[in-house]
Protein backbone atom coordinates (compact mmCIF):
# COMPACT_ATOMS: atom_id res chain seq x y z
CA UNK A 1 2.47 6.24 29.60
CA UNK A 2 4.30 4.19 27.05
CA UNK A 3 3.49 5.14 23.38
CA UNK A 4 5.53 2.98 21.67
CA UNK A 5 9.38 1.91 20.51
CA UNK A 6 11.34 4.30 19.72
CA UNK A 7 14.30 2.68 18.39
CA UNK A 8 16.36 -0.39 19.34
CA UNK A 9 20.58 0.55 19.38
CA UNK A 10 22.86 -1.59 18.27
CA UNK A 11 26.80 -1.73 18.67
CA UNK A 12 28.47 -1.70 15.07
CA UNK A 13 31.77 -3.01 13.74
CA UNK A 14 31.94 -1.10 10.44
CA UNK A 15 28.77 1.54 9.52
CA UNK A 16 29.21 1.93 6.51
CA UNK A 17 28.20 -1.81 5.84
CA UNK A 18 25.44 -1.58 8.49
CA UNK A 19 23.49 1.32 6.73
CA UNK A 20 23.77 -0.52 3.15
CA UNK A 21 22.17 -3.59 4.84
CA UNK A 22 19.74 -1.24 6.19
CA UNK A 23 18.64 0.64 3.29
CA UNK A 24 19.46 -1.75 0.36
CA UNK A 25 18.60 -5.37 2.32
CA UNK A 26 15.18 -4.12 4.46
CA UNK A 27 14.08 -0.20 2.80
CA UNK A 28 15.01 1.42 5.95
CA UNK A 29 16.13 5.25 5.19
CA UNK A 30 19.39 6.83 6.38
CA UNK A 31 17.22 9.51 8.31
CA UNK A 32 20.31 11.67 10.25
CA UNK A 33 23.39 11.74 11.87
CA UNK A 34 24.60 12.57 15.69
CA UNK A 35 27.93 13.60 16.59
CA UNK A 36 29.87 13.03 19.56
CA UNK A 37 28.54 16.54 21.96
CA UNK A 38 32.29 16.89 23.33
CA UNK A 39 34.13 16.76 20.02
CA UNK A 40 31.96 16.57 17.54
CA UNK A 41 33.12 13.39 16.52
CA UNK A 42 31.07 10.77 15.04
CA UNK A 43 28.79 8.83 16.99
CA UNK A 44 25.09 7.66 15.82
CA UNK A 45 23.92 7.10 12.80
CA UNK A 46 19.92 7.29 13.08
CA UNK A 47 17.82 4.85 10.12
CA UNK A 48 14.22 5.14 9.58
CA UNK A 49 12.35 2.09 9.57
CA UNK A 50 8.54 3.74 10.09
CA UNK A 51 5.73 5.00 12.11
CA UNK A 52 8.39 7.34 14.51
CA UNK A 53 10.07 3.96 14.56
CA UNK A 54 14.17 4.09 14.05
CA UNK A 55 17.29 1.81 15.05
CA UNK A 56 20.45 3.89 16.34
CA UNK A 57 23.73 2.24 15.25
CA UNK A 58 26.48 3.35 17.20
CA UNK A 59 30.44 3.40 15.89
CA UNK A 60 31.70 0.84 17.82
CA UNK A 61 34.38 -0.34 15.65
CA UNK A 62 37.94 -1.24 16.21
CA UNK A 63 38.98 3.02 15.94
CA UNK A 64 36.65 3.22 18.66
CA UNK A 65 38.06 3.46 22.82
CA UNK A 66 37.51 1.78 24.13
CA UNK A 67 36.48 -1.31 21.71
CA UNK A 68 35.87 -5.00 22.84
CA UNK A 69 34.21 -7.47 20.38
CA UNK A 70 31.55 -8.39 23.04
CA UNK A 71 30.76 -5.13 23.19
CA UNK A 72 29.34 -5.32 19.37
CA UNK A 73 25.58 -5.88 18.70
CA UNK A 74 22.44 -5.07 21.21
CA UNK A 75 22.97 -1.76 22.76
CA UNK A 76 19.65 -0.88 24.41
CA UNK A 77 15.64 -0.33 23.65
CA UNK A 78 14.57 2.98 23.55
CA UNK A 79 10.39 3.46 24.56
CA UNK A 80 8.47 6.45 23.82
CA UNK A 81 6.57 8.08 26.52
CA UNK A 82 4.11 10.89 26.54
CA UNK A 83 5.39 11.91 30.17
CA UNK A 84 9.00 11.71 31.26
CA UNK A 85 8.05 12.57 35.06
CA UNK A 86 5.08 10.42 35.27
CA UNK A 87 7.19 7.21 33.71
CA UNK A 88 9.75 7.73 36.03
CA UNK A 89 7.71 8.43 39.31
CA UNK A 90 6.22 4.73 38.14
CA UNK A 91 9.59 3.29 38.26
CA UNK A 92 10.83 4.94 41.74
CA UNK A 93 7.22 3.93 43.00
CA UNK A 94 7.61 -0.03 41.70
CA UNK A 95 11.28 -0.62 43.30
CA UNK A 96 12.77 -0.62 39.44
CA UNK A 97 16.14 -0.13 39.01
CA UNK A 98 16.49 3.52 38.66
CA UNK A 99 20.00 3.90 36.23
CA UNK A 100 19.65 7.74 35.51
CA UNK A 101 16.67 10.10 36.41
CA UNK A 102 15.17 12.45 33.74
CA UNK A 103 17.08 14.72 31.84
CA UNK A 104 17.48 16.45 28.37
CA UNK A 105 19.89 14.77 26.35
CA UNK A 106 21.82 16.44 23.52
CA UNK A 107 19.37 15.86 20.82
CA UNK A 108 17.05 17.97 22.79
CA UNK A 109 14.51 14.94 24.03
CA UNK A 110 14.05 14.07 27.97
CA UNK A 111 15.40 10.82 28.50
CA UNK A 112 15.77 8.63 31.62
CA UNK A 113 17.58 4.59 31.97
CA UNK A 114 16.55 1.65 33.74
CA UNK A 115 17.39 -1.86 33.63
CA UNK A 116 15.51 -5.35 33.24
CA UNK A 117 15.91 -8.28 35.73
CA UNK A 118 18.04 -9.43 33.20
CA UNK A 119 20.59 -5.73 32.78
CA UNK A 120 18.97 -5.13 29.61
CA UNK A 121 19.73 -1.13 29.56
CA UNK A 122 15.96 0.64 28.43
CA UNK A 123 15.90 4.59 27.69
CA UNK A 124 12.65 5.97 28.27
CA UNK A 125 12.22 8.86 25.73
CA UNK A 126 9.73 11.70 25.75
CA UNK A 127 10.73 13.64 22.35
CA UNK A 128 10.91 17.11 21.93
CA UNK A 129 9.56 19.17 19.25
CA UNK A 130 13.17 20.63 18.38
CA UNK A 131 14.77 17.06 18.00
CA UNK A 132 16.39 15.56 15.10
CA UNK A 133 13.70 12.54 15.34
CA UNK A 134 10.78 15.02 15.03
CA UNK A 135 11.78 17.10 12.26
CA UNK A 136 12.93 13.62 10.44
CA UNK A 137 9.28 12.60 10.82
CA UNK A 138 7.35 15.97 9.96
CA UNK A 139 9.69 15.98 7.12
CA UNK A 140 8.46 12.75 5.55
């Protein structure tokens, strides 16, 4: 079942202006960083808005490969689900689009994709005890 949002991603031209927006502009709180898994590069910066919510910005300026200006802004919606499995068995079992089947991503939480009638990309996220978003949260 469907607990809630998660986070919304977005595309961003220059972070650094993006998390001052962020924290000085709405309150949100610069809750972690996530580097790239196969070079440790960066590649998400994570801000708290509240309740378990967050919105992922991902470096998508111009020192970014490959970059394209349409390529800046909505990224995805991330929901939180209480079952991985179960979530995705409904989507195989309603004819959804079925973009990538359950897994554990680097951050430790099961994740799976599908699409909207429209190519919206949705994660579906169960989180995981050990994961950045978790300790962020029991931290607070």
């Amino acid at each position: 079942m469907i607990t809630g949002i998660a986070h919304t991603a977005f595309n961003v031209k220059d972070m650094e202006k993006m998390v001052a927006f962020y924290e000085k502009s709405l309150g949100f709180k610069k809750a972690f960083d996530i580097q790239r898994p196969e070079n440790g590069q960066p590649w998400i910066v994570y801000m708290y808005a509240a309740g378990g919510q967050f919105i992922e910005l991902f470096y998508g300026g111009k020192n970014q490969i490959p970059y394209k200006d349409e390529n800046m802004g909505f990224n995805h919606l991330c929901l939180s689900v209480d079952d991985i499995q179960a979530v995705w068995a409904k989507i195989v079992e309603s004819g959804a689009p079925q973009d990538d089947p359950p897994k554990q991503g680097s951050d430790y939480n099961w994740q799976c994709w599908t699409h909207d009638p429209e190519g919206n990309k949705i994660e579906l996220m169960q989180l995981d005890e050990n994961s950045p978003q978790m300790k962020f949260i029991k931290g607070l």
